[in-house]
PDB file of N, CA and C in Angstrom:
ATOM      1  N   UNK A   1      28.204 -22.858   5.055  1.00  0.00           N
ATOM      2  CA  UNK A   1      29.142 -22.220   4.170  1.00  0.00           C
ATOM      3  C   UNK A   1      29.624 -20.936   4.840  1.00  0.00           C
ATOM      4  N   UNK A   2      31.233 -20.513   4.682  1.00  0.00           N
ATOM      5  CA  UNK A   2      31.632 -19.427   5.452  1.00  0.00           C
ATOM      6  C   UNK A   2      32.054 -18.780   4.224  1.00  0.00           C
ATOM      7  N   UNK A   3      31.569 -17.500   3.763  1.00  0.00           N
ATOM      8  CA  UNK A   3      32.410 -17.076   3.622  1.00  0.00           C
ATOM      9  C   UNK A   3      32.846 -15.725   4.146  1.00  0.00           C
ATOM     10  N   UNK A   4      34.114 -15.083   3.769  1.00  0.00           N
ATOM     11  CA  UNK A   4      35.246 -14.439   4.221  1.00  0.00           C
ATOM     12  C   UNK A   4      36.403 -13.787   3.122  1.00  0.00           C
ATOM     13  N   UNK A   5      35.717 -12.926   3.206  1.00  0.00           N
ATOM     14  CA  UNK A   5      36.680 -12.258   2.473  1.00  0.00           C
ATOM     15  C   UNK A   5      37.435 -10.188   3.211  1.00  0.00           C
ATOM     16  N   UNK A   6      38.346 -10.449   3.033  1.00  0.00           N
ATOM     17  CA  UNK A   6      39.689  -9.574   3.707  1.00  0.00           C
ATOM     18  C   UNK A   6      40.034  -8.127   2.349  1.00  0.00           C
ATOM     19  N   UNK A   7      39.901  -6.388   3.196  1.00  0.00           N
ATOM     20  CA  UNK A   7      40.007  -5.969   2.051  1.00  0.00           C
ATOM     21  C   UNK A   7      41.380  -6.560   0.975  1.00  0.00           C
ATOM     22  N   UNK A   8      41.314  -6.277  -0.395  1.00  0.00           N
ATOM     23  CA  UNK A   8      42.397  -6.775  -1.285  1.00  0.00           C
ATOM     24  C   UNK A   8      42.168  -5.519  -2.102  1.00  0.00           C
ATOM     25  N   UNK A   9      43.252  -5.871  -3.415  1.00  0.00           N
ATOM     26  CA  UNK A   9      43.137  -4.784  -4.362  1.00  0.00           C
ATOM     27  C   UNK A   9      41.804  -4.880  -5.272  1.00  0.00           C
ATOM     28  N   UNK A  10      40.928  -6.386  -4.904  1.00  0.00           N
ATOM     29  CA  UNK A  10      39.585  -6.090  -6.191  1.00  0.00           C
ATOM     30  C   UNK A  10      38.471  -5.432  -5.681  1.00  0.00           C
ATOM     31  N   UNK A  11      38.196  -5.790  -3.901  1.00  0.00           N
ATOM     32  CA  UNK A  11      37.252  -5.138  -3.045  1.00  0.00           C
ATOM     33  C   UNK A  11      37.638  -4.335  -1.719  1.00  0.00           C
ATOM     34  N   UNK A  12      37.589  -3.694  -1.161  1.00  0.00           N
ATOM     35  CA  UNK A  12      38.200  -2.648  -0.467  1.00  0.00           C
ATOM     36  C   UNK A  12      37.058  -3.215   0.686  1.00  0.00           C
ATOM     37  N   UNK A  13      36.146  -3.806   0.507  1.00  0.00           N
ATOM     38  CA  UNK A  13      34.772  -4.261   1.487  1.00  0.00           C
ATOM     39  C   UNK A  13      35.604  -5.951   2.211  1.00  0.00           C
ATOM     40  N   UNK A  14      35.162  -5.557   3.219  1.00  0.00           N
ATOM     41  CA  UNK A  14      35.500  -6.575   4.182  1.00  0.00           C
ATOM     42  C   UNK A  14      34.231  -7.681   4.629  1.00  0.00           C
ATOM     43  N   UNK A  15      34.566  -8.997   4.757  1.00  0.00           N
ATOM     44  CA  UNK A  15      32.797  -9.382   4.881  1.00  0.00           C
ATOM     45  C   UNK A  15      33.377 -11.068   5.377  1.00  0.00           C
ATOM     46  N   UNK A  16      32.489 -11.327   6.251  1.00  0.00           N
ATOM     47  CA  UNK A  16      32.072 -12.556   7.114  1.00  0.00           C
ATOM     48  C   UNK A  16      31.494 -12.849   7.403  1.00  0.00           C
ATOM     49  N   UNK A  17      30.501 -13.618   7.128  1.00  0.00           N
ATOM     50  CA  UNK A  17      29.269 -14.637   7.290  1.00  0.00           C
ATOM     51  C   UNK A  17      29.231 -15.755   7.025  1.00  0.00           C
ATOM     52  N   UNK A  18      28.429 -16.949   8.375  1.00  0.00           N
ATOM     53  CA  UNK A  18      28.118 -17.736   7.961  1.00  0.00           C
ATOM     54  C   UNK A  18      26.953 -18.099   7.141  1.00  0.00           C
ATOM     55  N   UNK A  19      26.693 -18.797   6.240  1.00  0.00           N
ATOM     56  CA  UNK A  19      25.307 -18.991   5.490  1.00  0.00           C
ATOM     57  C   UNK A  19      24.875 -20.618   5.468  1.00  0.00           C
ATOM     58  N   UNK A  20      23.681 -20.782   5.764  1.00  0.00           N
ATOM     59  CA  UNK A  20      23.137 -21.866   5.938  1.00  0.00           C
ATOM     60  C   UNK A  20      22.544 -22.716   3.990  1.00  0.00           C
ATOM     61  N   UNK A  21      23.304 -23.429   3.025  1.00  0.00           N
ATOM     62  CA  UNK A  21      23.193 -23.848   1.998  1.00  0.00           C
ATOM     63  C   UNK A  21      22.009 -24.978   1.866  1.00  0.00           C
ATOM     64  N   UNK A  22      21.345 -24.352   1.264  1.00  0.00           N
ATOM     65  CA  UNK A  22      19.905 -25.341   0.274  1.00  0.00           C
ATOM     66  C   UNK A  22      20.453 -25.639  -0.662  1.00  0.00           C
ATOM     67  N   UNK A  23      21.208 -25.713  -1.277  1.00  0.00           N
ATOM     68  CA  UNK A  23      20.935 -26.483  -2.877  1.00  0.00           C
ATOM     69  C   UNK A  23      22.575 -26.533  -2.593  1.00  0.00           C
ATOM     70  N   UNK A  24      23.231 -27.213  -3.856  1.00  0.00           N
ATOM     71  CA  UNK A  24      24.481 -27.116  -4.510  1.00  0.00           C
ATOM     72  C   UNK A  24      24.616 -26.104  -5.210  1.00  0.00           C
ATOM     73  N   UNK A  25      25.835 -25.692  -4.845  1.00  0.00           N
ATOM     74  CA  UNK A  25      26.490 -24.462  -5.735  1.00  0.00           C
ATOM     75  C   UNK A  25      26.591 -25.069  -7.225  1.00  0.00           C
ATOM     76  N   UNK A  26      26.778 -23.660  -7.777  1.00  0.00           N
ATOM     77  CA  UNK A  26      26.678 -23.954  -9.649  1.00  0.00           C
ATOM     78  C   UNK A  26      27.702 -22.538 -10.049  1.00  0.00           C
ATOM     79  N   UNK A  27      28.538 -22.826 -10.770  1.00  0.00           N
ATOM     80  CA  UNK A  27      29.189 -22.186 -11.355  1.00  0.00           C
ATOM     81  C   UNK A  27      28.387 -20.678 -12.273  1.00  0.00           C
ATOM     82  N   UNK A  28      28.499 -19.463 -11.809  1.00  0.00           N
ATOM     83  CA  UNK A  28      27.961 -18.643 -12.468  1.00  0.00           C
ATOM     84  C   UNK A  28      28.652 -18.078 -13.797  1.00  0.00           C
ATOM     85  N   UNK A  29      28.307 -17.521 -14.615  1.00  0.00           N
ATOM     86  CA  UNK A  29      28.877 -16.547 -15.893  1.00  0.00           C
ATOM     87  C   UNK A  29      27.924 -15.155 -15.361  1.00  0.00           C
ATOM     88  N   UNK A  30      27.221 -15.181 -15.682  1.00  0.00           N
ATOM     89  CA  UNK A  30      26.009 -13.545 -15.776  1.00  0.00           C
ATOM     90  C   UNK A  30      24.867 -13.074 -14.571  1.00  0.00           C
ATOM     91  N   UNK A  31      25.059 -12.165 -14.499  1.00  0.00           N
ATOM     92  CA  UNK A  31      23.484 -12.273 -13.957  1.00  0.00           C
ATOM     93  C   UNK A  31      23.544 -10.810 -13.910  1.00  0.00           C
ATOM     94  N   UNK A  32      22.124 -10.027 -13.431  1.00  0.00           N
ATOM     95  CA  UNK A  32      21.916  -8.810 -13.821  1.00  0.00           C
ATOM     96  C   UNK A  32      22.101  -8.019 -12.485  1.00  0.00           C
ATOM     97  N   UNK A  33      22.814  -6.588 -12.947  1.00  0.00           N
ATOM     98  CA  UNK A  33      23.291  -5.881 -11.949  1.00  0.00           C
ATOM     99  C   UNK A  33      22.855  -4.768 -11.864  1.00  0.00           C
ATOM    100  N   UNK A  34      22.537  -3.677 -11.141  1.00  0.00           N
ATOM    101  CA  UNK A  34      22.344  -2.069 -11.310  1.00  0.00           C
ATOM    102  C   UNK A  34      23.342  -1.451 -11.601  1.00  0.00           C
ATOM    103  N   UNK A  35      23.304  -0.872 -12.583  1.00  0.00           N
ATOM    104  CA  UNK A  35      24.251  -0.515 -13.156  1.00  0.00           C
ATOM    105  C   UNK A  35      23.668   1.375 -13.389  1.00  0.00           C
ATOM    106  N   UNK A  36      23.925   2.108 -12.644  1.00  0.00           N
ATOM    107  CA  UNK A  36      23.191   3.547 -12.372  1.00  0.00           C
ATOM    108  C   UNK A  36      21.838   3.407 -12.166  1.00  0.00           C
ATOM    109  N   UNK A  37      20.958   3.459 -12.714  1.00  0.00           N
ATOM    110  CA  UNK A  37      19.528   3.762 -12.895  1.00  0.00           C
ATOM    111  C   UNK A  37      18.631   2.066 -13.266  1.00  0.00           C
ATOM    112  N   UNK A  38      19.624   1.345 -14.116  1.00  0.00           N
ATOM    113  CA  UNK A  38      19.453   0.464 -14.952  1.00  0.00           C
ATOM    114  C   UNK A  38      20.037  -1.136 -14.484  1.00  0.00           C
ATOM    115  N   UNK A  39      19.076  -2.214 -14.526  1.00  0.00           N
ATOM    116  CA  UNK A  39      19.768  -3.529 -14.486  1.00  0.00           C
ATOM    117  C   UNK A  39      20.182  -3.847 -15.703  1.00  0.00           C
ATOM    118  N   UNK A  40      21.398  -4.241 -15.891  1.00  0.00           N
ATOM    119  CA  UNK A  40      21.767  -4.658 -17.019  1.00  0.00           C
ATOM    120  C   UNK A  40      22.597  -6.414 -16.452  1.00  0.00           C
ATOM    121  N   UNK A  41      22.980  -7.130 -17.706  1.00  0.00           N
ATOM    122  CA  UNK A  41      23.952  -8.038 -17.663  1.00  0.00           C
ATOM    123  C   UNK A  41      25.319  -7.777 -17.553  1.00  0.00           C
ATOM    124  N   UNK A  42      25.893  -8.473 -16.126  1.00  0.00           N
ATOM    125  CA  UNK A  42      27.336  -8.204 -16.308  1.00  0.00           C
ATOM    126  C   UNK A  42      28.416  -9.783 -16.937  1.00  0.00           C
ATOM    127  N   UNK A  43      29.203  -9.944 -16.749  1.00  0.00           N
ATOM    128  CA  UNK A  43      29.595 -11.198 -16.273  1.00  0.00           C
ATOM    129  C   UNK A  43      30.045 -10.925 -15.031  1.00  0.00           C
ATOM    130  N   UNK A  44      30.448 -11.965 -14.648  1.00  0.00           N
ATOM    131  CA  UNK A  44      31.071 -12.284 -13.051  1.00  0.00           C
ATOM    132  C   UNK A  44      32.072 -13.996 -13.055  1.00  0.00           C
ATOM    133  N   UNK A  45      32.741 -13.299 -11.960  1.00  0.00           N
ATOM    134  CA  UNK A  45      34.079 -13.984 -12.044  1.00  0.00           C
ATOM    135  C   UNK A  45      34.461 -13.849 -10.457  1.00  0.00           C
ATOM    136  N   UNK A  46      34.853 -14.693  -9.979  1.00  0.00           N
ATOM    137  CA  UNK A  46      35.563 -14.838  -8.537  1.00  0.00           C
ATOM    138  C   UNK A  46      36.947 -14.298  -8.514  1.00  0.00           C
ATOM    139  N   UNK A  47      37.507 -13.923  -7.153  1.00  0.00           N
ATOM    140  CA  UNK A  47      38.893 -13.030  -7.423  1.00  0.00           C
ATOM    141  C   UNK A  47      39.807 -13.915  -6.287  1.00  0.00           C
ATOM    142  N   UNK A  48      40.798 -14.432  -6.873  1.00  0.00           N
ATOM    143  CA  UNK A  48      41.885 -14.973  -5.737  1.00  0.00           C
ATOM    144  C   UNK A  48      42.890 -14.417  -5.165  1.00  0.00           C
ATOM    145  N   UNK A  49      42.701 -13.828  -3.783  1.00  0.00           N
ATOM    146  CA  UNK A  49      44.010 -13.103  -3.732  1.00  0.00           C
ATOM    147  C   UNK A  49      45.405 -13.325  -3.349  1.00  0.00           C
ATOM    148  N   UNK A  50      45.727 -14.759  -3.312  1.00  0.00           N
ATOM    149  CA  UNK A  50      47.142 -15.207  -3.207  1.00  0.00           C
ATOM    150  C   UNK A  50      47.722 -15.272  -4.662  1.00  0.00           C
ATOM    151  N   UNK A  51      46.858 -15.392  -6.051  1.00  0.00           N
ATOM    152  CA  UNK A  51      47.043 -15.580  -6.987  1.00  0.00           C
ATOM    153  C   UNK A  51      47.032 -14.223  -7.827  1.00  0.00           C
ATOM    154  N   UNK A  52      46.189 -13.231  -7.065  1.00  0.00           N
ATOM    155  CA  UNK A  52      45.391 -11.823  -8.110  1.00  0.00           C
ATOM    156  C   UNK A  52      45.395 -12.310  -9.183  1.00  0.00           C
ATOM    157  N   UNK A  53      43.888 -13.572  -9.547  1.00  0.00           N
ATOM    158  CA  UNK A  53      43.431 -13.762 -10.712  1.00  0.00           C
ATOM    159  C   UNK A  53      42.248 -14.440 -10.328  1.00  0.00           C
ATOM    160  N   UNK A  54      41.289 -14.405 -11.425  1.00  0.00           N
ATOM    161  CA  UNK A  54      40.337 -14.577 -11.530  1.00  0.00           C
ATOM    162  C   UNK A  54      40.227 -16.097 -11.125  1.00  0.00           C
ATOM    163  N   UNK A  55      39.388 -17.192 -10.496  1.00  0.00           N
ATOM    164  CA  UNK A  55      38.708 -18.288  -9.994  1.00  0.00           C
ATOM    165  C   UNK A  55      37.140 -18.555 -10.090  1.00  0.00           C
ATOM    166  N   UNK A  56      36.868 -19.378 -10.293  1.00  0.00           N
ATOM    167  CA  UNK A  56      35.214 -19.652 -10.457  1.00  0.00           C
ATOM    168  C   UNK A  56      34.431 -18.246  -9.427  1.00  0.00           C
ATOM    169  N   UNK A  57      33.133 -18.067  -9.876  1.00  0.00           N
ATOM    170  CA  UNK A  57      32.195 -17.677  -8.776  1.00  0.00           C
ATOM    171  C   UNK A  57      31.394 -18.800  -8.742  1.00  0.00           C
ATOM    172  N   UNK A  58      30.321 -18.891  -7.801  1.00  0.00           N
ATOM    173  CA  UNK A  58      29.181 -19.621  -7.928  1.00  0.00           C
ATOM    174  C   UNK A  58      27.970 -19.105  -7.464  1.00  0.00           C
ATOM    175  N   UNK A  59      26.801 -19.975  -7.215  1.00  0.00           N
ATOM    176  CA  UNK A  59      25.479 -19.533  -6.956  1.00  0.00           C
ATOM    177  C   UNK A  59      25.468 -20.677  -6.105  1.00  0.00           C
ATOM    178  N   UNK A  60      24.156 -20.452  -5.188  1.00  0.00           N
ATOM    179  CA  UNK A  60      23.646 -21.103  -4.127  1.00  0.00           C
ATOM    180  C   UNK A  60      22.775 -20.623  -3.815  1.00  0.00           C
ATOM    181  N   UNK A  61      21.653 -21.464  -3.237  1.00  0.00           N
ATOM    182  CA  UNK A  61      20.596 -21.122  -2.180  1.00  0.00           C
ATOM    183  C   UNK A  61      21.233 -20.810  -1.063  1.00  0.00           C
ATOM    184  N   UNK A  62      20.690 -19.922  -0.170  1.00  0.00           N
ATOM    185  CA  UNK A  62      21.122 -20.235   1.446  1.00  0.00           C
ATOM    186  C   UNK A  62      19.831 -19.544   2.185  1.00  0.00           C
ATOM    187  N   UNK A  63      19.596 -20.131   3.283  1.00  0.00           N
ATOM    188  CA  UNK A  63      18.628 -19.433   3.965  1.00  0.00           C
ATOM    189  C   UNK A  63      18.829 -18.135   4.849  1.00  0.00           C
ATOM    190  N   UNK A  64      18.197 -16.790   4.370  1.00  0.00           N
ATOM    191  CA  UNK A  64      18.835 -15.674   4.569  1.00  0.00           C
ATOM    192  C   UNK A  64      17.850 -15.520   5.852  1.00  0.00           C
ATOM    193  N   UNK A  65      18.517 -15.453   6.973  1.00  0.00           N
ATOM    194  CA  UNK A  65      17.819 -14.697   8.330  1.00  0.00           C
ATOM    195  C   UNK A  65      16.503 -14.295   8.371  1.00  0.00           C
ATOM    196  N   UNK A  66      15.595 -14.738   8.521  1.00  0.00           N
ATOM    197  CA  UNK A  66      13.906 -14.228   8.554  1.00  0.00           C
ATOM    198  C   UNK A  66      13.449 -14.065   7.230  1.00  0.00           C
ATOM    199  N   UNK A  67      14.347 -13.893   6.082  1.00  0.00           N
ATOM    200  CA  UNK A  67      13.829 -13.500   4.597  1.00  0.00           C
ATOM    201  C   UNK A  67      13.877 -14.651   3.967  1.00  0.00           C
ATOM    202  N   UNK A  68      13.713 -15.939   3.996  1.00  0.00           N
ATOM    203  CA  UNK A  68      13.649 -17.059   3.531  1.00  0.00           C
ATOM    204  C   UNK A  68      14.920 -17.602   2.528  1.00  0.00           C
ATOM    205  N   UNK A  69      14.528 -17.961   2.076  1.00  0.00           N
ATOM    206  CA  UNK A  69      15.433 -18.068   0.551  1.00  0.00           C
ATOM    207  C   UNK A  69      15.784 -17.646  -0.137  1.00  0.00           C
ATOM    208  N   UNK A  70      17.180 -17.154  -0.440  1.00  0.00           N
ATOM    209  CA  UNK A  70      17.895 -16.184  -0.986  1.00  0.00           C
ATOM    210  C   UNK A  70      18.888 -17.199  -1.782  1.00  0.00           C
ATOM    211  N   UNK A  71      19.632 -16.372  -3.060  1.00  0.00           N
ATOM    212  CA  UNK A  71      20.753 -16.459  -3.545  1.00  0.00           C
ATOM    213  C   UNK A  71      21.965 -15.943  -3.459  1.00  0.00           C
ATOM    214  N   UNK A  72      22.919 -16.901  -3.210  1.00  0.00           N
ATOM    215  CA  UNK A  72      24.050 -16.010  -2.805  1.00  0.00           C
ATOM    216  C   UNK A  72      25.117 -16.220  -3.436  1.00  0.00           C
ATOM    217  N   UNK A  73      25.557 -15.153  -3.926  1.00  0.00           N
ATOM    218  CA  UNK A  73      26.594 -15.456  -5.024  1.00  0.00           C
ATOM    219  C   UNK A  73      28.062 -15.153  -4.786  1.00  0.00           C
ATOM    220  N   UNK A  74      28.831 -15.856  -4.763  1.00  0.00           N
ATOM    221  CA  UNK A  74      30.419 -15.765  -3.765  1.00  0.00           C
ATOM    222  C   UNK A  74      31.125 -16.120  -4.855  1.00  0.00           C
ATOM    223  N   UNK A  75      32.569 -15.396  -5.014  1.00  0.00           N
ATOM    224  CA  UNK A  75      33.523 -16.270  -5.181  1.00  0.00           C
ATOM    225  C   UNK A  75      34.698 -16.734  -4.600  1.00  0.00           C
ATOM    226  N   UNK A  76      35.831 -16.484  -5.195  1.00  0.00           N
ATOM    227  CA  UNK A  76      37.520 -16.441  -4.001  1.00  0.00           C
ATOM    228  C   UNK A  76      37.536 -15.838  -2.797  1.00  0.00           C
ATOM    229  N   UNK A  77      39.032 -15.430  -2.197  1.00  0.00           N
ATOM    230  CA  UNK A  77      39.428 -15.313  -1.555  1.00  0.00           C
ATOM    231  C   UNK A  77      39.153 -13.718  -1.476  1.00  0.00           C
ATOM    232  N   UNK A  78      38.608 -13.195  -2.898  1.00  0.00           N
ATOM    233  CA  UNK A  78      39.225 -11.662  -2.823  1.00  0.00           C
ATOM    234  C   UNK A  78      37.796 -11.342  -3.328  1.00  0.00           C
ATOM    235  N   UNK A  79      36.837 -12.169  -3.076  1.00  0.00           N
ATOM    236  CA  UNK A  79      35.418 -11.775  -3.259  1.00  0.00           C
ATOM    237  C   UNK A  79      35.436 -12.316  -4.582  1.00  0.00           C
ATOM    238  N   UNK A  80      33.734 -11.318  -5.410  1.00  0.00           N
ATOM    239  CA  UNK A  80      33.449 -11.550  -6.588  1.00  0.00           C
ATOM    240  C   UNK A  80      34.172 -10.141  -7.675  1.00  0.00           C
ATOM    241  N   UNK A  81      34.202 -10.273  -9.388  1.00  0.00           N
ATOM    242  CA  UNK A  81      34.658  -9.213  -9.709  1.00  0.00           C
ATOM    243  C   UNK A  81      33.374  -9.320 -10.997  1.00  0.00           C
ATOM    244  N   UNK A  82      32.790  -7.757 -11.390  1.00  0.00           N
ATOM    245  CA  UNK A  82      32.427  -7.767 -12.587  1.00  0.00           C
ATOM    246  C   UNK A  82      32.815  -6.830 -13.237  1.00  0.00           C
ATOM    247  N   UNK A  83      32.461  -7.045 -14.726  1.00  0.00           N
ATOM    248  CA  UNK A  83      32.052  -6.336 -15.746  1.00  0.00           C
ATOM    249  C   UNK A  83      31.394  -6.064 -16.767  1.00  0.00           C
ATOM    250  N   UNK A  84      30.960  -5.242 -17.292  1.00  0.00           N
ATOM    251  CA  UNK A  84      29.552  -5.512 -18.626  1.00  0.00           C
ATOM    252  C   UNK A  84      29.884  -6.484 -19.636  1.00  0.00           C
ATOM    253  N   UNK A  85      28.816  -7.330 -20.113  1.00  0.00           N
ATOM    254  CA  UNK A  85      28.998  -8.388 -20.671  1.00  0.00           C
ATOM    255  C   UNK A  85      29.213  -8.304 -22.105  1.00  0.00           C
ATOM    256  N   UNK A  86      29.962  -7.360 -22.731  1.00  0.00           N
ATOM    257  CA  UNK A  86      30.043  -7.271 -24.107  1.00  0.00           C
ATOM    258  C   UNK A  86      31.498  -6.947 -23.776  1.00  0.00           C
ATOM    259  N   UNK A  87      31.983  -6.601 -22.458  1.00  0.00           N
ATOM    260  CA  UNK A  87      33.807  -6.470 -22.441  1.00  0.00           C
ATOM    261  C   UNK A  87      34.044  -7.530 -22.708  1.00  0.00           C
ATOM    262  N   UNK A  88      35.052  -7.868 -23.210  1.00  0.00           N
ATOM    263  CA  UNK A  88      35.966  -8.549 -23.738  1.00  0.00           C
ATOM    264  C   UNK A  88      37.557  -8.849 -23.155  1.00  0.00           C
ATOM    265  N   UNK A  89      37.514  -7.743 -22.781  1.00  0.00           N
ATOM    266  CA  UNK A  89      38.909  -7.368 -21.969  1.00  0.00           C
ATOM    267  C   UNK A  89      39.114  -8.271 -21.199  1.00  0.00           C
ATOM    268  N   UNK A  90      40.398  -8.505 -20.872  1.00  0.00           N
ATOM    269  CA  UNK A  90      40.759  -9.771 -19.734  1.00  0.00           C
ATOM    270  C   UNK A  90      40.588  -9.235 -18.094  1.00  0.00           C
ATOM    271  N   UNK A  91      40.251 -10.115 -17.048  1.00  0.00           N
ATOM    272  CA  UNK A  91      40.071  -9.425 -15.717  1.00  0.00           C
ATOM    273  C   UNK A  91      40.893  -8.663 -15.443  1.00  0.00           C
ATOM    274  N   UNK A  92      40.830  -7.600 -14.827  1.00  0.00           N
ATOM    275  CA  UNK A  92      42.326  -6.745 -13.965  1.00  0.00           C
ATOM    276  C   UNK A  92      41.625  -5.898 -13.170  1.00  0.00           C
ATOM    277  N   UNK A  93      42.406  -5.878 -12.349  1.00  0.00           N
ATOM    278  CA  UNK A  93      41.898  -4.824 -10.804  1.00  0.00           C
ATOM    279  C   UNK A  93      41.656  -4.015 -11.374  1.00  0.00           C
ATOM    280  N   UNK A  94      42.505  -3.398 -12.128  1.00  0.00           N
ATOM    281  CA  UNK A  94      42.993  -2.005 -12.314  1.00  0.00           C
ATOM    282  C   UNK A  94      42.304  -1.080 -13.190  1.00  0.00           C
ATOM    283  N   UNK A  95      41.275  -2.236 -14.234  1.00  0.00           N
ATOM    284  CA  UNK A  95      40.572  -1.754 -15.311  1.00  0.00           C
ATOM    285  C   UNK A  95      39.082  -0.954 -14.880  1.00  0.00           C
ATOM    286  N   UNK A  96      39.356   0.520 -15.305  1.00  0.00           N
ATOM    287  CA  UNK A  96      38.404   0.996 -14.818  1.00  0.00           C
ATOM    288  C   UNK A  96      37.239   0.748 -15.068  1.00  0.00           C
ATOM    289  N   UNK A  97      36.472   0.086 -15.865  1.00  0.00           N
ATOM    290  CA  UNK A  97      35.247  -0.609 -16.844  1.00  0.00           C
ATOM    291  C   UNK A  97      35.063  -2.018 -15.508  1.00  0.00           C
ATOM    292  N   UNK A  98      35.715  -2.274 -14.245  1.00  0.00           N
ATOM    293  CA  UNK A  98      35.536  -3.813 -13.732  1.00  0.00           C
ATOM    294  C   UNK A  98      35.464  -3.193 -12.427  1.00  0.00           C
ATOM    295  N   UNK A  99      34.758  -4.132 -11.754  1.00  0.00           N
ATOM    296  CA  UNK A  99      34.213  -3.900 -10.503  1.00  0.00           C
ATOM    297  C   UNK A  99      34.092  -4.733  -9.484  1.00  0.00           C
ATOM    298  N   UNK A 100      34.798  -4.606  -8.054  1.00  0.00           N
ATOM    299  CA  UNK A 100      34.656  -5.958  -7.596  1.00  0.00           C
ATOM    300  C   UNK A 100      33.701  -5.585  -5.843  1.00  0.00           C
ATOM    301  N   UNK A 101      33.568  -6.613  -5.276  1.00  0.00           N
ATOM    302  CA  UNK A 101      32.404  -6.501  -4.424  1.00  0.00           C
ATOM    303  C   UNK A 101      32.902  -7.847  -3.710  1.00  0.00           C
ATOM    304  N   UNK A 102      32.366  -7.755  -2.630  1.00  0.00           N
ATOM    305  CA  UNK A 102      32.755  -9.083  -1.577  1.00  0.00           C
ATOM    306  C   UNK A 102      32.049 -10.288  -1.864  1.00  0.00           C
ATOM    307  N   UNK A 103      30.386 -10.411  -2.440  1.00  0.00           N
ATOM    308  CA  UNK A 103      29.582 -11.209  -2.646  1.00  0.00           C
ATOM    309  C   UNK A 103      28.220 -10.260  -2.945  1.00  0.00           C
ATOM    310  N   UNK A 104      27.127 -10.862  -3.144  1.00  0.00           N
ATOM    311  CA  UNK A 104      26.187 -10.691  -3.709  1.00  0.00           C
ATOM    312  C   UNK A 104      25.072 -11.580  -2.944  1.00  0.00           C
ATOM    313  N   UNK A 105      23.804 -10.698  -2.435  1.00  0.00           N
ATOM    314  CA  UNK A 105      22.789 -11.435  -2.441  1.00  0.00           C
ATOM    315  C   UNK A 105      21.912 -11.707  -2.876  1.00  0.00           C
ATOM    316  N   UNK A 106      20.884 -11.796  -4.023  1.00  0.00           N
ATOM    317  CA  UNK A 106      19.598 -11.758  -4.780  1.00  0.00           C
ATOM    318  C   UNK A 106      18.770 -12.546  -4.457  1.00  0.00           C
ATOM    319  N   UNK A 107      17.257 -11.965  -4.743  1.00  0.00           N
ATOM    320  CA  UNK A 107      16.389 -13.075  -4.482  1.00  0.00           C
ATOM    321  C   UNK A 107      16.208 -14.520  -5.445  1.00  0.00           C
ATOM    322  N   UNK A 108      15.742 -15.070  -4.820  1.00  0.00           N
ATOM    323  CA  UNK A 108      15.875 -16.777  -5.988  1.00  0.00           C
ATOM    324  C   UNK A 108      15.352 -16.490  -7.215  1.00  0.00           C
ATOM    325  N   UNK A 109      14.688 -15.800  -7.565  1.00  0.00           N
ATOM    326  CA  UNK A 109      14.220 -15.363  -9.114  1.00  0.00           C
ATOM    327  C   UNK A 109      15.296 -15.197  -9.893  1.00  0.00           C
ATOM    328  N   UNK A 110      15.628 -14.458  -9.614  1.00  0.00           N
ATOM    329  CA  UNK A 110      16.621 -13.113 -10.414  1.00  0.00           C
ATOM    330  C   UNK A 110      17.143 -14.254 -11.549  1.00  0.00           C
ATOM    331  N   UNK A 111      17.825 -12.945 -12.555  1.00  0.00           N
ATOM    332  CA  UNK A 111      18.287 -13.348 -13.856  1.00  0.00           C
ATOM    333  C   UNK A 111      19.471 -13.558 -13.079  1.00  0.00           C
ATOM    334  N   UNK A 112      20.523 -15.313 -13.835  1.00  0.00           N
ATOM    335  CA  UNK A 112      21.280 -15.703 -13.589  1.00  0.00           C
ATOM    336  C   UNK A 112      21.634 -16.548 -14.868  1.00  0.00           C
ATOM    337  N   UNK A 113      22.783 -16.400 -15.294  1.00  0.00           N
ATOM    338  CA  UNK A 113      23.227 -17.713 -16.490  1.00  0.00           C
ATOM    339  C   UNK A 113      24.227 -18.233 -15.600  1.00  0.00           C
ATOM    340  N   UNK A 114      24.041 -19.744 -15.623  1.00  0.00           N
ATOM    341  CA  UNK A 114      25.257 -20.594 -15.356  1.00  0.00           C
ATOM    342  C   UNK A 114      26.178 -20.866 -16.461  1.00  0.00           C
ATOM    343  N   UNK A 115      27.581 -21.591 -15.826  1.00  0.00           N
ATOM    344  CA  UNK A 115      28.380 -21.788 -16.893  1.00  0.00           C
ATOM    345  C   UNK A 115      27.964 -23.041 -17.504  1.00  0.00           C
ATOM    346  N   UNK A 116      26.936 -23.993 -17.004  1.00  0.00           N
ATOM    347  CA  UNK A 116      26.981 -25.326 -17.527  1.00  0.00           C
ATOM    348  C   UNK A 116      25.447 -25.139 -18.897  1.00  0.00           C
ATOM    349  N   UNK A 117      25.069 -23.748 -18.882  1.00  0.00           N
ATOM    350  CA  UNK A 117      24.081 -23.629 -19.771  1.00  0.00           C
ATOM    351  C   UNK A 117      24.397 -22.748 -20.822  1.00  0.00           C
ATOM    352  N   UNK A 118      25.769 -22.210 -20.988  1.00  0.00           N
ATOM    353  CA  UNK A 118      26.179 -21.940 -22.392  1.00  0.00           C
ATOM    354  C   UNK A 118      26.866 -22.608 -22.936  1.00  0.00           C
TER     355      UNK A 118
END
């Protein structure tokens, strides 16, 4: 799995790696983020940037360099985007409450909701 993502207006972070995939990807909704001091639940959403709109994210295993098994959480073209999970608000770059990031790595534990389990 490559991914690649180019700065855009959701992540200003530039990023390229290949990753070696264990499992099938799964469509994400949530999973928990640091959020100052604190992990909390965000949602998460993939960012397309030929479109500037939101596209699936997903989850995956991949085998992370000497650290075994990791999760890696990707979406579009324009990375991943979040925000706290009680917004409501529709995605937008621009919304200062949303946050976007190139991808995500966590260990295989971590809190994660898929979309096929709500």
């Amino acid at each position: 799995m490559f991914i690649d993502v180019e700065p855009n207006p959701n992540t200003e972070a530039s990023f390229n790696m290949i990753y070696r995939d264990v499992s099938s990807p799964r469509e994400v909704f949530c999973v928990k983020y640091l959020l100052g001091t604190e992990e909390q639940p965000v949602q998460i959403t993939g960012w397309d940037v030929q479109t500037n709109a939101p596209c699936p994210a997903f989850a995956c295993q991949v085998e992370e360099s000497g650290d075994g098994v990791a999760l890696l959480i990707y979406g579009g073209s324009g990375g991943i985007r979040m925000k706290p999970l009680e917004d409501e608000s529709p995605w937008d770059v621009h919304s200062p409450h949303q946050w976007g990031q190139s991808h995500l790595v966590y260990p295989v534990d971590s809190f994660i909701v898929y979309q096929d389990e709500i």
